[in-house]
Protein backbone atom coordinates (compact mmCIF):
# COMPACT_ATOMS: atom_id res chain seq x y z
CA UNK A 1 18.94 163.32 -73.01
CA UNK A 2 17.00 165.05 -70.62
CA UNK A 3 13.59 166.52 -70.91
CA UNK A 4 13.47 169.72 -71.55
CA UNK A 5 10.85 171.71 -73.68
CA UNK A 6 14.14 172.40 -76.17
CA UNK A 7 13.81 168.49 -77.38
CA UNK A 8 10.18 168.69 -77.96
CA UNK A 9 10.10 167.33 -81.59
CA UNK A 10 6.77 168.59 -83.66
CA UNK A 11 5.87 166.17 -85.85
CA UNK A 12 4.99 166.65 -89.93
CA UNK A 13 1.44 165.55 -88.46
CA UNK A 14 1.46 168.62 -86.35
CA UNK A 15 2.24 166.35 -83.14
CA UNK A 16 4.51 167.04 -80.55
CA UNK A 17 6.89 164.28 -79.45
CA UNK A 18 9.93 164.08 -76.87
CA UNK A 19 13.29 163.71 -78.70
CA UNK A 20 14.26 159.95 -77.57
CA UNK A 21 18.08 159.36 -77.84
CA UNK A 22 17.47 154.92 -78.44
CA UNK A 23 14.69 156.19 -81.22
CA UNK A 24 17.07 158.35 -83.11
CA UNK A 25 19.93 156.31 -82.77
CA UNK A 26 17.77 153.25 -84.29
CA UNK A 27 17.92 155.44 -87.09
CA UNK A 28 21.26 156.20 -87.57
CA UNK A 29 22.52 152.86 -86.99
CA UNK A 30 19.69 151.83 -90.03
CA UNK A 31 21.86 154.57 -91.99
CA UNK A 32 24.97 152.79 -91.83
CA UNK A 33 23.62 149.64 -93.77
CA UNK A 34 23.53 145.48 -91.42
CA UNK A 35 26.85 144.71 -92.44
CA UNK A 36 28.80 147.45 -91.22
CA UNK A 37 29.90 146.67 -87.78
CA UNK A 38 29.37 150.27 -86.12
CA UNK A 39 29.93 150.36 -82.33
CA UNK A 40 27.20 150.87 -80.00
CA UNK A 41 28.52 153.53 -77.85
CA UNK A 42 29.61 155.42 -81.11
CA UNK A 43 25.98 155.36 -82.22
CA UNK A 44 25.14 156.94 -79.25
CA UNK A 45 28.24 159.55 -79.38
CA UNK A 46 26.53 160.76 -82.40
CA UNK A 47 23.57 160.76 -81.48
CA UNK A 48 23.61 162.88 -78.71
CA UNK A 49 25.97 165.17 -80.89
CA UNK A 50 23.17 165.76 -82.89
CA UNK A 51 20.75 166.25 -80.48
CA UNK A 52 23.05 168.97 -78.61
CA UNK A 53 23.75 170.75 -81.98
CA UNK A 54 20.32 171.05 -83.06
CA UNK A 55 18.99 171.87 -79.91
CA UNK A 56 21.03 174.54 -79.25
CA UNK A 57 20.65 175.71 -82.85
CA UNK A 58 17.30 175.39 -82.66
CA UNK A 59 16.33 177.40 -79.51
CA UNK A 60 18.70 180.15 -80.22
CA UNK A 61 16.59 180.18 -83.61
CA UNK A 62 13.24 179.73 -82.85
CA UNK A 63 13.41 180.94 -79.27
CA UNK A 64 12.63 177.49 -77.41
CA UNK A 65 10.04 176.03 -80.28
CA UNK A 66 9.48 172.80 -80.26
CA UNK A 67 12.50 171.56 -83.53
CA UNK A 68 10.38 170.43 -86.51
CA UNK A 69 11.28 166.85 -87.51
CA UNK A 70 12.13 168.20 -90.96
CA UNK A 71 15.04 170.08 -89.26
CA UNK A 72 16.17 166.63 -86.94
CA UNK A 73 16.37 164.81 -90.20
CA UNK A 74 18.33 167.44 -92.34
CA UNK A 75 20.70 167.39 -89.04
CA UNK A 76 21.34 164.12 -89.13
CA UNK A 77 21.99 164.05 -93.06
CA UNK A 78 24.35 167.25 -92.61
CA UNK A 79 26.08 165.40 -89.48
CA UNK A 80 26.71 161.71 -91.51
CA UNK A 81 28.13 164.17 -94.51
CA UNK A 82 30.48 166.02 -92.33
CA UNK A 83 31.62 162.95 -91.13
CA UNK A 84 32.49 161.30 -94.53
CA UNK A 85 29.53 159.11 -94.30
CA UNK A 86 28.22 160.39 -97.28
CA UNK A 87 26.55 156.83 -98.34
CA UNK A 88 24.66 156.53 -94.60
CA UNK A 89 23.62 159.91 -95.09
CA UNK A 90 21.84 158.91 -98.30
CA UNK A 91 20.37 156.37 -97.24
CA UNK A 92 18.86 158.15 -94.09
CA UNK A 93 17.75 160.35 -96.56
CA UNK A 94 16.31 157.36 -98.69
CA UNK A 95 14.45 155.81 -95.69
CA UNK A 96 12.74 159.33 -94.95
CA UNK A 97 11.66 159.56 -98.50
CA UNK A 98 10.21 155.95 -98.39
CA UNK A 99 8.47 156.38 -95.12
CA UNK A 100 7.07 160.06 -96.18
CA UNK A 101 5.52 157.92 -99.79
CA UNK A 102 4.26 155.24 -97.47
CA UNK A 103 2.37 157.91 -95.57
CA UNK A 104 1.13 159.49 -98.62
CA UNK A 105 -0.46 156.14 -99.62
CA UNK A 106 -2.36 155.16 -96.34
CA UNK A 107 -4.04 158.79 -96.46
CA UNK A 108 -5.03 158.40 -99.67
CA UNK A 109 -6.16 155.10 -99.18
CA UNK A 110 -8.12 156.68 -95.85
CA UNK A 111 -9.35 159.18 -98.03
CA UNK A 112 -10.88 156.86 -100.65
């Protein structure tokens, strides 16, 4: 992916981020579970499917915004359903829930 203001990715945090294709598709291969023997370069395929669609949805929405990661995620999640992955896309889903209560608990643990 190249870098263009488009694939600026603003963080729940309020920080901006470059959209990295290897970081994403970490991700979605997580989605699809260890034992499910996923090809590398289809990983990829996807990924960069996702980052087209949303980036092109996203500036013709917000005008060239950086995409908020809350949008990337529900991509992703819309992407594995439309696929038939409906089990990766829950558990992308699930991993995004765990990570968001993780959060929660350091800053309250900061706060204390």
């Amino acid at each position: 992916m190249k870098r263009h203001t488009e694939y600026l990715v603003r963080k729940r945090d309020g920080r901006l981020e470059w959209l990295r294709a290897t970081k994403l598709a970490r991700s979605v291969r997580h989605a699809f579970g260890d034992d499910e023997v996923i090809a590398e370069d289809a990983i990829l395929w996807l990924t960069e499917t996702i980052g087209t669609a949303l980036t092109e949805t996203s500036a013709s929405e917000t005008g060239g915004e950086p995409i908020p990661s809350a949008a990337l995620a529900e991509a992703v999640e819309h992407t594995l359903r439309c696929l038939g992955r409906g089990d990766a896309a829950e558990r992308y889903a699930a991993e995004g829930r765990s990570r968001r209560r993780r959060r929660a608990l350091l800053e309250s643990q900061c706060d204390a």
